[in-house]
Protein backbone atom coordinates (compact mmCIF):
# COMPACT_ATOMS: atom_id res chain seq x y z
CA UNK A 1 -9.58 5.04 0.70
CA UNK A 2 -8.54 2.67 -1.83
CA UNK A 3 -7.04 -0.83 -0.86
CA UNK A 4 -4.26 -0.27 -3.08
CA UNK A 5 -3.31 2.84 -1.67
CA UNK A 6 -3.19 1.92 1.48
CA UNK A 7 -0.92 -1.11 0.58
CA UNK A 8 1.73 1.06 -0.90
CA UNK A 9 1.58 3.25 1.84
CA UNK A 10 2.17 0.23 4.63
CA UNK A 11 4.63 -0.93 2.23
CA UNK A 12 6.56 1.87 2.18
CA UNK A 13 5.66 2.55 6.07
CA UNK A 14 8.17 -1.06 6.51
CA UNK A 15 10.46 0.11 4.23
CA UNK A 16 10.88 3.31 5.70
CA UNK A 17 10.76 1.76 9.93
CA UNK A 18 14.44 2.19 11.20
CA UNK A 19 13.99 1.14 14.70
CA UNK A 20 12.75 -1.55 16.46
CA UNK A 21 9.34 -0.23 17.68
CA UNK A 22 8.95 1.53 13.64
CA UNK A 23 9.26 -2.10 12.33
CA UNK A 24 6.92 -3.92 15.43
CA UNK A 25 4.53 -1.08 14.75
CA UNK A 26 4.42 -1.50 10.82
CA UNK A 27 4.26 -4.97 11.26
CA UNK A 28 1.36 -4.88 13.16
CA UNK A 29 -0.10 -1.80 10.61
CA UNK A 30 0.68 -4.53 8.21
CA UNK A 31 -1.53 -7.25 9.63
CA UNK A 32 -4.14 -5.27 10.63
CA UNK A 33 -4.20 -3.75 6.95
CA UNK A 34 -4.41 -7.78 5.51
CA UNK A 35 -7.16 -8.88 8.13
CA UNK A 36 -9.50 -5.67 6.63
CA UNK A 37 -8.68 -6.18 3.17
CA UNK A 38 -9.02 -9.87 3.07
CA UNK A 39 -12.90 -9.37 5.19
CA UNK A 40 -13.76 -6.42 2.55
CA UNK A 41 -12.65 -9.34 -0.17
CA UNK A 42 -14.83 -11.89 1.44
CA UNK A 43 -17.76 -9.95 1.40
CA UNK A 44 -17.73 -8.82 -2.52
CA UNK A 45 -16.24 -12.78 -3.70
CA UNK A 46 -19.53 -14.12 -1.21
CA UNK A 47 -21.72 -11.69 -3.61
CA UNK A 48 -20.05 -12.76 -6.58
CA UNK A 49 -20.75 -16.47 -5.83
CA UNK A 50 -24.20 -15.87 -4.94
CA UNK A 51 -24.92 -14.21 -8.17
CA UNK A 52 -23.29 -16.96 -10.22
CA UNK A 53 -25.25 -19.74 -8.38
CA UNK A 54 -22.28 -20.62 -7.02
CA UNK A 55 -23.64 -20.80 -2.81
CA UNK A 56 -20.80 -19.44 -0.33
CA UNK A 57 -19.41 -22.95 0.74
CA UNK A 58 -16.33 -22.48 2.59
CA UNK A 59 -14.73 -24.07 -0.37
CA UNK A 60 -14.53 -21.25 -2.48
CA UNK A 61 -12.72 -17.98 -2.96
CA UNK A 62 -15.00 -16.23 -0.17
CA UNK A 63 -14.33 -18.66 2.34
CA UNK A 64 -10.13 -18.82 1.73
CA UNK A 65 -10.80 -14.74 2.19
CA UNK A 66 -12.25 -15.42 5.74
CA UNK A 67 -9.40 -17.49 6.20
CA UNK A 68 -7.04 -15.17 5.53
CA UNK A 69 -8.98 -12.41 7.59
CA UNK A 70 -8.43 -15.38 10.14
CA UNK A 71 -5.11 -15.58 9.94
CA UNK A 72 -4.31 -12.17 9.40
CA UNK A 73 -5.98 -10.91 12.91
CA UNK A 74 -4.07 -13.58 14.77
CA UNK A 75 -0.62 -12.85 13.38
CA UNK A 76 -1.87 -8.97 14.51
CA UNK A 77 -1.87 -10.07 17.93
CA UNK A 78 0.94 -12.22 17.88
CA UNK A 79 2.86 -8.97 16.66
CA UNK A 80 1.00 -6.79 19.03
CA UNK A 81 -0.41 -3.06 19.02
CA UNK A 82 2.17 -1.21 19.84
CA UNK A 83 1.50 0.62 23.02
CA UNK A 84 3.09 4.21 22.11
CA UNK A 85 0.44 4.03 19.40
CA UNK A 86 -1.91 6.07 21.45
CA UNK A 87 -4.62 3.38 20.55
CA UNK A 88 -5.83 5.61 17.51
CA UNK A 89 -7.02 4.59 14.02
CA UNK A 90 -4.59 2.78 11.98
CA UNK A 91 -4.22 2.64 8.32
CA UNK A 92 -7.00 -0.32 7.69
CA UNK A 93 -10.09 1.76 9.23
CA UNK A 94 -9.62 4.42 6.89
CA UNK A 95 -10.41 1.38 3.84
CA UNK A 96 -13.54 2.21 1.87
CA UNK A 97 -12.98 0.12 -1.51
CA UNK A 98 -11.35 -2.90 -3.40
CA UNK A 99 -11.03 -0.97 -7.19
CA UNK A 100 -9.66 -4.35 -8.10
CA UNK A 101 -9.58 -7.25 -6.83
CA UNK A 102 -7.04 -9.68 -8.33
CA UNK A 103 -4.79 -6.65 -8.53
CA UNK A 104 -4.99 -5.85 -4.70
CA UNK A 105 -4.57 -9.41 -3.54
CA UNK A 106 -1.28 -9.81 -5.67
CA UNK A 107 -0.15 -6.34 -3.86
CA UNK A 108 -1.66 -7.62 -0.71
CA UNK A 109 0.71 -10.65 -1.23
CA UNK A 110 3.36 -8.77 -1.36
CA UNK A 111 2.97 -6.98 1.58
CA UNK A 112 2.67 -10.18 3.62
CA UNK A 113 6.11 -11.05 2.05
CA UNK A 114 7.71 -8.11 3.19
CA UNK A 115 6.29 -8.24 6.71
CA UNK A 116 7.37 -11.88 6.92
CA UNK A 117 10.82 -10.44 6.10
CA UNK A 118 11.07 -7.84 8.24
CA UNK A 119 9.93 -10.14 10.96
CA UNK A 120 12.84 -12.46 10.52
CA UNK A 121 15.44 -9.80 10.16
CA UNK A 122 14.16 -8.33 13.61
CA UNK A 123 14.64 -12.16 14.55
CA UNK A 124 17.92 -12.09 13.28
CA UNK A 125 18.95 -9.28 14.99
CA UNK A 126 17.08 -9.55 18.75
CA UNK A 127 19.66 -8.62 21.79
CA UNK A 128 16.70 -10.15 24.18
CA UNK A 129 14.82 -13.64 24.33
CA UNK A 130 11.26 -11.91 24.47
CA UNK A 131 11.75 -10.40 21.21
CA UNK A 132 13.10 -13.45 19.64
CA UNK A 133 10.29 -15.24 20.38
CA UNK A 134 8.05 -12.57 19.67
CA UNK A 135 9.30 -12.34 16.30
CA UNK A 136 9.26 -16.02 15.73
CA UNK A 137 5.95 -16.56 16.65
CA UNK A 138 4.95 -13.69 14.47
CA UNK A 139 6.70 -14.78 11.60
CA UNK A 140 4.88 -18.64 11.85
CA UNK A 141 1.25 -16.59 12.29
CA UNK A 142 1.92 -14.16 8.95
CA UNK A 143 3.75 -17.84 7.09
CA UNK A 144 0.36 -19.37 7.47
CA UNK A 145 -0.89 -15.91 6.18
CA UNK A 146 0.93 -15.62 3.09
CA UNK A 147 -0.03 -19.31 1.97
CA UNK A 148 -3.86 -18.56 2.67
CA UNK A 149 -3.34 -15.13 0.82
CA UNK A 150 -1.64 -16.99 -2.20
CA UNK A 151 -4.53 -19.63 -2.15
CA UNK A 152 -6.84 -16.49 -2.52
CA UNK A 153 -4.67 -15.16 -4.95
CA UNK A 154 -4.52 -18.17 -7.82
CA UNK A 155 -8.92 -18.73 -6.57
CA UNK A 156 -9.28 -15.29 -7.96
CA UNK A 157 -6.81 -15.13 -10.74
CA UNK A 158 -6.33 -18.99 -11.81
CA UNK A 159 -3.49 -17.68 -14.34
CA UNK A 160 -1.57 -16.14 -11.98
CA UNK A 161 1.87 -17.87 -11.18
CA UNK A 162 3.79 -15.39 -9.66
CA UNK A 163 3.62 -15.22 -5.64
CA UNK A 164 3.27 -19.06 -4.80
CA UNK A 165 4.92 -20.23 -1.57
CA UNK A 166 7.80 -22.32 -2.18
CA UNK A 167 6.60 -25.83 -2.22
CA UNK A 168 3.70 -24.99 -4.84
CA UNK A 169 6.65 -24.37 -7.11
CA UNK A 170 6.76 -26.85 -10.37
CA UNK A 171 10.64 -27.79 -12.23
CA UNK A 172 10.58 -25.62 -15.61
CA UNK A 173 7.69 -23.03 -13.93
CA UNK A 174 8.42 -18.70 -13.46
CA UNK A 175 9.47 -17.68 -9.49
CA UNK A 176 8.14 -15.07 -8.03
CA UNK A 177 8.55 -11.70 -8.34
């Protein structure tokens, strides 16, 4: 299945989570999603270098895609499987293709937004200490996500300016959208 359908559908998967096990569960749907995208992505940029003449140095756009595939994994297990999930496929096995590329990473960054959000509104609202924490440590593991996956972002599309974390910002520049 296509990246960008399986974006929309996690997106709309937290949207939709009403509960506190819905959101941990999307969350981690969310994650897992980013880690498989961003590895797909690393493989095709690490062609696309190679053909140019490029090399695959871990300076370029393949190697901030294995970062975020990095990153991604660890803020899945900081989230956590959820355990009612009967340990079945999730949404990320079923991805076959990247159509586009510069187009599924600014979706992609969007999604990491949104789980970032959720994250801190389960924060927010945690009755216990364990899910506090939980939350928090989640939401530090999918920050250092979204900046790799914004890196990625501008690497592949230089003229994008929409997306950028907060202190990449510039007096007199657009916001994000």
């Amino acid at each position: 299945m296509d990246a960008l359908k399986l974006i929309k559908s996690t997106r709309h998967g937290l949207t939709e989570a009403r509960s506190v096990p819905q959101v941990l569960a999307e969350c981690w749907q969310a994650c897992a999603l980013v880690e498989a995208v961003a590895a797909v992505a690393a493989l095709e940029l690490m062609e696309r270098e190679l053909l140019d003449g490029g090399g695959c140095g871990s300076g370029g756009a393949s190697g901030i895609a294995r970062a975020v595939t990095e990153a991604a994994g660890h803020a899945a297990v900081c989230v956590g499987r959820p355990p009612d999930d009967g340990g079945g496929p999730n949404r990320a096995e079923r991805l076959t293709v990247l159509t586009d590329t510069a187009v599924t990473l600014r979706e992609l960054c969007r999604l990491v937004q949104e789980t970032a959000e959720a994250l801190i509104v389960l924060a927010c609202g945690a009755g216990e200490q364990e899910l506090y924490w939980r939350c928090i440590d989640s939401v530090d593991a999918v920050a250092e996500c979204q900046d790799l996956a914004a890196q990625l972002l501008r690497a592949v599309d230089p003229g994008c300016r929409e997306l950028l974390p907060v202190g990449d910002w510039q007096p007199g520049e657009g916001g994000a959208s």
